[in-house]
Protein backbone atom coordinates (compact mmCIF):
# COMPACT_ATOMS: atom_id res chain seq x y z
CA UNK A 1 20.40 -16.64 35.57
CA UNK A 2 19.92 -12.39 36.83
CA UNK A 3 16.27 -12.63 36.06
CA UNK A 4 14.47 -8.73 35.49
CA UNK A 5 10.59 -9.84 35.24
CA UNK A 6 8.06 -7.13 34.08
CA UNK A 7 4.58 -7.81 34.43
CA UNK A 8 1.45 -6.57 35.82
CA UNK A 9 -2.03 -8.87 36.19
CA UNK A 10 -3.04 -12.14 37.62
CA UNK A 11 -1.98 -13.57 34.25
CA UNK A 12 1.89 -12.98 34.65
CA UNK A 13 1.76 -14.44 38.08
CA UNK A 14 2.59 -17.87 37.44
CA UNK A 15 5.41 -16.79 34.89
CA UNK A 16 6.88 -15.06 38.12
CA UNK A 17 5.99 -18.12 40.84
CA UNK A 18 8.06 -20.41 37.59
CA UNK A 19 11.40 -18.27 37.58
CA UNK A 20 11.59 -18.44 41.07
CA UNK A 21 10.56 -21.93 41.82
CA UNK A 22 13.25 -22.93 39.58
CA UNK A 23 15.76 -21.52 41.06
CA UNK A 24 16.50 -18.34 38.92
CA UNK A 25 17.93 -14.91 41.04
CA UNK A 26 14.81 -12.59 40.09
CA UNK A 27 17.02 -9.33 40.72
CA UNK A 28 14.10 -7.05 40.32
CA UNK A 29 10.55 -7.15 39.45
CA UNK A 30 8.81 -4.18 37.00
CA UNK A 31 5.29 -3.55 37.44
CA UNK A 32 2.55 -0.98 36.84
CA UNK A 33 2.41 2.01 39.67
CA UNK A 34 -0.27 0.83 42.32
CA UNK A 35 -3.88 2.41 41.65
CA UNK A 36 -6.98 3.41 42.76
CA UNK A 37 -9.37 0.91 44.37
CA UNK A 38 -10.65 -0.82 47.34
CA UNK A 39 -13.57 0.95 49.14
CA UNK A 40 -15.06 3.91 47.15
CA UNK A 41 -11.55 3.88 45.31
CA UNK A 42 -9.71 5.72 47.60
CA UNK A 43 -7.16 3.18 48.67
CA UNK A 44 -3.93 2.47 46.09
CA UNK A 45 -3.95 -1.31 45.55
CA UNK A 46 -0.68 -2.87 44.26
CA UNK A 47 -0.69 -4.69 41.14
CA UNK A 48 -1.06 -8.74 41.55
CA UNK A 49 2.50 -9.00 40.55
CA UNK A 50 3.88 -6.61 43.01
CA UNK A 51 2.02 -8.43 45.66
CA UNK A 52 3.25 -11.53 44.89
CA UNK A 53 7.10 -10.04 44.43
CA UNK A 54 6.90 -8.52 47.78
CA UNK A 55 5.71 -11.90 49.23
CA UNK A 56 9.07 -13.43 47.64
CA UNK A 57 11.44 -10.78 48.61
CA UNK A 58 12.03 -9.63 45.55
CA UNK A 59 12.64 -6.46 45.23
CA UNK A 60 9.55 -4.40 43.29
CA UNK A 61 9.84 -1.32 40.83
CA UNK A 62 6.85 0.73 39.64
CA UNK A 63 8.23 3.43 37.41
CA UNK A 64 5.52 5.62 35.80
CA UNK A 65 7.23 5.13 32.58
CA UNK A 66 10.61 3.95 31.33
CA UNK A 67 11.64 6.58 28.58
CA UNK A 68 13.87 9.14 30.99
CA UNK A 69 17.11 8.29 31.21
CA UNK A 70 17.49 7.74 34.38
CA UNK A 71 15.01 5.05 34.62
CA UNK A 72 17.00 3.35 31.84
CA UNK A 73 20.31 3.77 33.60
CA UNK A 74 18.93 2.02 36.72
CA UNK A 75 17.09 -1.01 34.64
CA UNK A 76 20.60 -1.11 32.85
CA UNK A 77 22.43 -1.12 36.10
CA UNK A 78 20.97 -4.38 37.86
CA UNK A 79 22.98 -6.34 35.28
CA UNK A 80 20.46 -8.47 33.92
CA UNK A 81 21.00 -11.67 31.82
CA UNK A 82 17.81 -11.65 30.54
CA UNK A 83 14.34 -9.96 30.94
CA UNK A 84 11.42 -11.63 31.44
CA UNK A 85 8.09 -9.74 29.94
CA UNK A 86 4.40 -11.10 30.51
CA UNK A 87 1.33 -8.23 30.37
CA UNK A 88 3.79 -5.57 31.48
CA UNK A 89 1.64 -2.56 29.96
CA UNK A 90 4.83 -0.29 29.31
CA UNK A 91 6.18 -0.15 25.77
CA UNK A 92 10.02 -0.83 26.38
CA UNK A 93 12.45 1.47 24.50
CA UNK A 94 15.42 0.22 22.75
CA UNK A 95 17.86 0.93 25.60
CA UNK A 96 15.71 -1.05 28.03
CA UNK A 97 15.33 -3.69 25.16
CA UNK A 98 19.52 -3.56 24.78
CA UNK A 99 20.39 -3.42 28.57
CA UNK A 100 20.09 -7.25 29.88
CA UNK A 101 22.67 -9.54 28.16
CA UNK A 102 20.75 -11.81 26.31
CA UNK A 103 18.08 -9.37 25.36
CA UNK A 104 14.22 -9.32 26.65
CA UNK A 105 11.62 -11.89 25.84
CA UNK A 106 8.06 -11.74 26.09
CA UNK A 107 5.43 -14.09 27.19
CA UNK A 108 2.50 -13.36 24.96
CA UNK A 109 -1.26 -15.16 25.00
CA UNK A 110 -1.75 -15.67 21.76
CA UNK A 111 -0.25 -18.23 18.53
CA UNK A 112 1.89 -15.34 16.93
CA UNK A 113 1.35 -13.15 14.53
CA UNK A 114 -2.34 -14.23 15.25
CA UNK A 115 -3.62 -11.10 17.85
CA UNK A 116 -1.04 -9.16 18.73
CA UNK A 117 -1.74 -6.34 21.01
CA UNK A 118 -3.39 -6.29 24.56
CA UNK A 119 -6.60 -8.48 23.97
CA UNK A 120 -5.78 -11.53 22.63
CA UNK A 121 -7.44 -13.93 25.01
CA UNK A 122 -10.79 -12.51 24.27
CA UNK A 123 -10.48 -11.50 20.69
CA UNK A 124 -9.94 -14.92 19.83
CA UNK A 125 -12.89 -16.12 21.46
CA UNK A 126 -14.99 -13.11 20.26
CA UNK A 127 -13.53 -14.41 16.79
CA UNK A 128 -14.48 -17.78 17.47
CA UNK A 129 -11.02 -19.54 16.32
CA UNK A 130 -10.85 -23.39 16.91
CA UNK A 131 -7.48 -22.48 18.81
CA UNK A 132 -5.34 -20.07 20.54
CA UNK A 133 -1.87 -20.80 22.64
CA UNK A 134 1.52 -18.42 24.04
CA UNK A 135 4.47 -18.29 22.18
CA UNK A 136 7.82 -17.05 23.77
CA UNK A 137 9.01 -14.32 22.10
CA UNK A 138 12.59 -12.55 21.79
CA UNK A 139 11.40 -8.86 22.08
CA UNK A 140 12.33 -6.42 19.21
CA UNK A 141 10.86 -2.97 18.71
CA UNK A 142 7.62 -3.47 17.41
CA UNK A 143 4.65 -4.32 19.07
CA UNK A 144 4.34 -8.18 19.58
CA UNK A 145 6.16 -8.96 16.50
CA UNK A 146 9.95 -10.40 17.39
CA UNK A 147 11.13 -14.09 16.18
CA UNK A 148 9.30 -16.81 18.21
CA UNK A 149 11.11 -19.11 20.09
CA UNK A 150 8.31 -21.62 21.71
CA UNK A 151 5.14 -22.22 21.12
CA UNK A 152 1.87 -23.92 23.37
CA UNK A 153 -1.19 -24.54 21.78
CA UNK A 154 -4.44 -24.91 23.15
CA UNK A 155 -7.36 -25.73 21.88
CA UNK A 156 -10.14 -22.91 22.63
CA UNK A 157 -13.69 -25.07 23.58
CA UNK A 158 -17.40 -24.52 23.41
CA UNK A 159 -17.82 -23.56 27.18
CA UNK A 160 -14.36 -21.56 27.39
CA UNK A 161 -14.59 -17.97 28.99
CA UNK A 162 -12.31 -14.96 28.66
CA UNK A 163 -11.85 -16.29 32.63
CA UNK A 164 -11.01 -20.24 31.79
CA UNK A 165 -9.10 -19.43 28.94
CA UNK A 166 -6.93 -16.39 30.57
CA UNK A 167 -5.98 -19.08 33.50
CA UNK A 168 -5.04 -22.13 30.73
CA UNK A 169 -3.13 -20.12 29.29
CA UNK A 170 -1.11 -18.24 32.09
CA UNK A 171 -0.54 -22.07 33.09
CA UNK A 172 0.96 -23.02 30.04
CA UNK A 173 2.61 -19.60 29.79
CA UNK A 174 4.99 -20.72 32.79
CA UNK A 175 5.52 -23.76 31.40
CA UNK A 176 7.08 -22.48 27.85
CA UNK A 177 8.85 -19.96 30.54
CA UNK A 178 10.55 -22.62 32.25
CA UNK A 179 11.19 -24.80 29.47
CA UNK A 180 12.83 -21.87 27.66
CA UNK A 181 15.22 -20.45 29.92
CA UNK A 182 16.28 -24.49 31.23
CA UNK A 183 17.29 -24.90 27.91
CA UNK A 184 19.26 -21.72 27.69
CA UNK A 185 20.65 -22.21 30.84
CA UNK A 186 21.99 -24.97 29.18
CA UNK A 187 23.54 -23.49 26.61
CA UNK A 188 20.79 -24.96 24.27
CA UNK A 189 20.10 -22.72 21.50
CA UNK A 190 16.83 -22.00 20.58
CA UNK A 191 15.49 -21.99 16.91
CA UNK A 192 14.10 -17.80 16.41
CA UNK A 193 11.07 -18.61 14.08
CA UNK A 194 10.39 -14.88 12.32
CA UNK A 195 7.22 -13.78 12.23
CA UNK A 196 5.21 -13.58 8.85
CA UNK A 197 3.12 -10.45 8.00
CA UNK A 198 0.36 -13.05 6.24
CA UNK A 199 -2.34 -13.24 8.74
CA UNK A 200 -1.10 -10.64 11.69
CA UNK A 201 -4.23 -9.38 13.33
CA UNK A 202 -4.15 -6.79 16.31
CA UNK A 203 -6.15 -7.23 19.46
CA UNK A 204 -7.21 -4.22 20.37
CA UNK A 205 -8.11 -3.27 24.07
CA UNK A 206 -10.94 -3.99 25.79
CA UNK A 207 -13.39 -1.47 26.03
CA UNK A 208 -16.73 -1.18 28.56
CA UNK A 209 -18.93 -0.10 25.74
CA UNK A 210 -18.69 -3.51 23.50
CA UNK A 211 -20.50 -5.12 26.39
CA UNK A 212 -23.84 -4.13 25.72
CA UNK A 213 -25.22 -7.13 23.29
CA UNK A 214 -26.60 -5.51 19.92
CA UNK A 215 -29.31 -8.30 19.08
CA UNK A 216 -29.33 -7.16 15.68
CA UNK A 217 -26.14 -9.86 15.01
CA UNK A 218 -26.53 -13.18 14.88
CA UNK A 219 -27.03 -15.07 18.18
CA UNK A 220 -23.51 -17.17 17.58
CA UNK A 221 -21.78 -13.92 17.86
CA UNK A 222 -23.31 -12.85 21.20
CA UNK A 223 -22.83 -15.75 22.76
CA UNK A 224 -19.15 -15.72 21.60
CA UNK A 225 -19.15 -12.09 23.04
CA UNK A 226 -21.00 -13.75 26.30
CA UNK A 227 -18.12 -15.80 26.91
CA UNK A 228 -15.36 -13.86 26.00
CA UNK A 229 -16.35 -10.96 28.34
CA UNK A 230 -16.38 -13.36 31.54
CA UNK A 231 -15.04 -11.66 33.37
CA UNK A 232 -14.88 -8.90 32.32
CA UNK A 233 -16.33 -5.99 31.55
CA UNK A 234 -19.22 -8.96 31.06
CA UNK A 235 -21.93 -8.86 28.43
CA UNK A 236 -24.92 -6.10 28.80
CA UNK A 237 -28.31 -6.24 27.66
CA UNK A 238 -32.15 -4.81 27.92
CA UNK A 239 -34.87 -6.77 28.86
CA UNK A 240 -38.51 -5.23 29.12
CA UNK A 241 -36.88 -2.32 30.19
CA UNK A 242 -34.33 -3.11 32.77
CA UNK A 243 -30.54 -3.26 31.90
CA UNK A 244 -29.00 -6.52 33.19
CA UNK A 245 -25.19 -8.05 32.93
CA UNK A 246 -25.24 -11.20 31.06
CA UNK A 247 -22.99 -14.10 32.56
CA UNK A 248 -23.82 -17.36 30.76
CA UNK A 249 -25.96 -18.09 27.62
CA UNK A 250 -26.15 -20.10 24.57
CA UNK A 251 -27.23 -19.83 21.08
CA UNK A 252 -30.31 -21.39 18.95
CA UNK A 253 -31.54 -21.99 15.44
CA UNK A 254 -34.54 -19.19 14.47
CA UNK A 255 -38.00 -20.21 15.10
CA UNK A 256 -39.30 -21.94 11.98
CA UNK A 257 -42.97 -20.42 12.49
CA UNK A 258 -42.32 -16.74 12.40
CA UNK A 259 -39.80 -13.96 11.96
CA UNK A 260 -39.85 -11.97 15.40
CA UNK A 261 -37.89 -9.21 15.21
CA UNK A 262 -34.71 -9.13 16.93
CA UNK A 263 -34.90 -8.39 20.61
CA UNK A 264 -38.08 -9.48 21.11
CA UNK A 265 -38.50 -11.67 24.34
CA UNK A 266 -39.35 -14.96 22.12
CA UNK A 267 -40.04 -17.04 25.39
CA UNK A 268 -39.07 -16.28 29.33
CA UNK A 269 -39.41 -19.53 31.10
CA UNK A 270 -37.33 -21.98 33.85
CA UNK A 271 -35.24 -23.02 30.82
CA UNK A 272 -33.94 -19.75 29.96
CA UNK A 273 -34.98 -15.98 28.19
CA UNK A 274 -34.96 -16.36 24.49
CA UNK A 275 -34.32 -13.65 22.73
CA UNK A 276 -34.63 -12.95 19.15
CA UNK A 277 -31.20 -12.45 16.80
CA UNK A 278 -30.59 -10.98 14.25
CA UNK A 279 -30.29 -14.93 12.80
CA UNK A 280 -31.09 -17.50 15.73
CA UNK A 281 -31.94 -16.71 19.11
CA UNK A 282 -29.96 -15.77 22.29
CA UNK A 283 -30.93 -18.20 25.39
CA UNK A 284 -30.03 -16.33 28.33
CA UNK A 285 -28.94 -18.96 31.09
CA UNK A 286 -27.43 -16.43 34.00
CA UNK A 287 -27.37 -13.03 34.63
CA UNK A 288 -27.28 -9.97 37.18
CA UNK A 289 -29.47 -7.01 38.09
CA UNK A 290 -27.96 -4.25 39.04
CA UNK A 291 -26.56 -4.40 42.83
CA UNK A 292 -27.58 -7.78 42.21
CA UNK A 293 -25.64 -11.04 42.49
CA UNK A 294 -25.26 -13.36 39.41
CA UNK A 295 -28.65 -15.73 39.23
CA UNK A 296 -30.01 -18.31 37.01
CA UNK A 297 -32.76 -17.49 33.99
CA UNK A 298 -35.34 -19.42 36.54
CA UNK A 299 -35.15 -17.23 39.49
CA UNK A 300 -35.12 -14.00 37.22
CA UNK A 301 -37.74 -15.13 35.30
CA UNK A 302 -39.86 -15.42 38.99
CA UNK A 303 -38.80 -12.31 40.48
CA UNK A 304 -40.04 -11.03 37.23
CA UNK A 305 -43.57 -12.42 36.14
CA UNK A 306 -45.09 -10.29 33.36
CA UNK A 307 -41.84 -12.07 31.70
CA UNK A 308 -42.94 -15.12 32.03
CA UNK A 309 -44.29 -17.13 28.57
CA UNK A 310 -44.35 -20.30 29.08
């Protein structure tokens, strides 16, 4: 099959490594414009999916945005069968949605209509469901909310981080990828599921300023927050005075003998910083000082001695 593929992070990778492993002629490849990073920010640095296009030959387009018409009238004249969509970060009009023959489909991390939108890796965690998966979507005009075609699910564990989860699942994303267009190479049909309304949530983007842990919630909720924002923008809190980035921790019943009040440093030992909640307590296991690498409670708690309770 003419393969278009649109995508722009790590995550879409693997859908892109899939289509052409299997044989597929990836005409084209659609990503975000390169942007600002590297040293001080000065360099442009190519998205991970236009590196790894221009590793496979494939040729690599970075339009700003696709609503002139001209952009549409070169998308349209590559001659697509099909377009391939994973994390693109352009909304596709209709004409772009119209132009390959069998329409577009999207590769979305998420059990649709459960978190639609641009988060929904670490909105589920932060939500702590029991599950999570990627469906394979034919595209319509709405955001996320076409007929599904297939579905992986995956079950979302204890120790799972935004990180562990966003790699399962780009894994298992090329999988549904490859299963999908085999069969329609085949001339399989495949059964278009239509999304219900009953239980559509949105996942809205990620934003720096829900890092910093409010230890007026209860301590189940940070840690959820802990986990989901590994790696990033990754959890932020204040302890005695000095903000820190919070990589690993876990959460514990209330003390039974008092009611601290939450944010107090309960205990600050080799086993971890335990903070009071809101309910519970937050056990800080690993975290970062600024220009700091990432270190365990223990050595924190020693570079730090007035901390230290126990």
């Amino acid at each position: 099959m003419r393969i278009i593929f649109m995508g722009t992070p790590e995550f879409a990778v693997p859908a892109l490594i899939a289509l052409a492993d299997a044989g597929h002629e990836v005409i084209a490849a659609y990503t975000q414009p390169p942007r600002p990073g590297g040293r001080r920010g000065k360099e442009l640095t190519p998205s991970p999916v236009h590196r790894e296009a221009e590793a496979r030959g494939i040729p690599v387009r970075h339009p700003a945005s696709l609503k002139g018409t001209e952009e549409q009238a070169g998308f349209a004249a590559l001659g697509a069968d099909i377009a391939v969509v994973a994390a693109y970060g352009l909304i596709l009009p209709q004409a772009v949605l119209d132009a390959p023959r069998h329409g577009c489909l999207n590769l979305h991390g998420s059990l649709l209509p459960r978190w639609r939108g641009a988060a929904p890796i670490q909105r589920a965690i932060l939500a702590g469901d029991a599950e999570t998966g990627v469906c394979l979507m034919q595209m319509d005009a709405g955001l996320d909310t076409g007929p599904v075609l297939l579905e992986r699910r995956t079950a979302i564990t204890s120790d799972d981080t935004g990180g562990s989860l966003h790699d399962r699942l780009a894994a298992l994303g090329a999988e549904v990828l490859q299963e999908g267009l085999a069969r329609a190479s085949r001339g399989e049909s495949l059964p278009a599921t239509p999304q219900s309304e009953t239980g559509a949530t949105y996942a809205r983007k990620l934003d720096k300023a829900e890092a910093k842990l409010d230890f007026t919630q209860p301590a189940a909720k940070l840690e959820r927050k802990v986990r989901a924002f590994d790696s990033w923008p990754v959890a932020e809190a204040e302890l005695a005075g000095e903000r820190v980035r919070v990589w690993r921790a876990v959460a514990l019943p209330s003390p039974e003998s008092r009611v601290p009040s939450p944010g107090q440093i309960l205990t600050a030992s080799k086993a971890g910083i335990d903070i009071a909640c809101g309910s519970g307590a937050l056990r800080i296991l690993k975290l970062q000082r600024a220009g700091g690498r990432a270190i365990d409670a223990a050595d924190y708690v020693n570079a730090r001695a007035g901390l230290r309770t126990a």
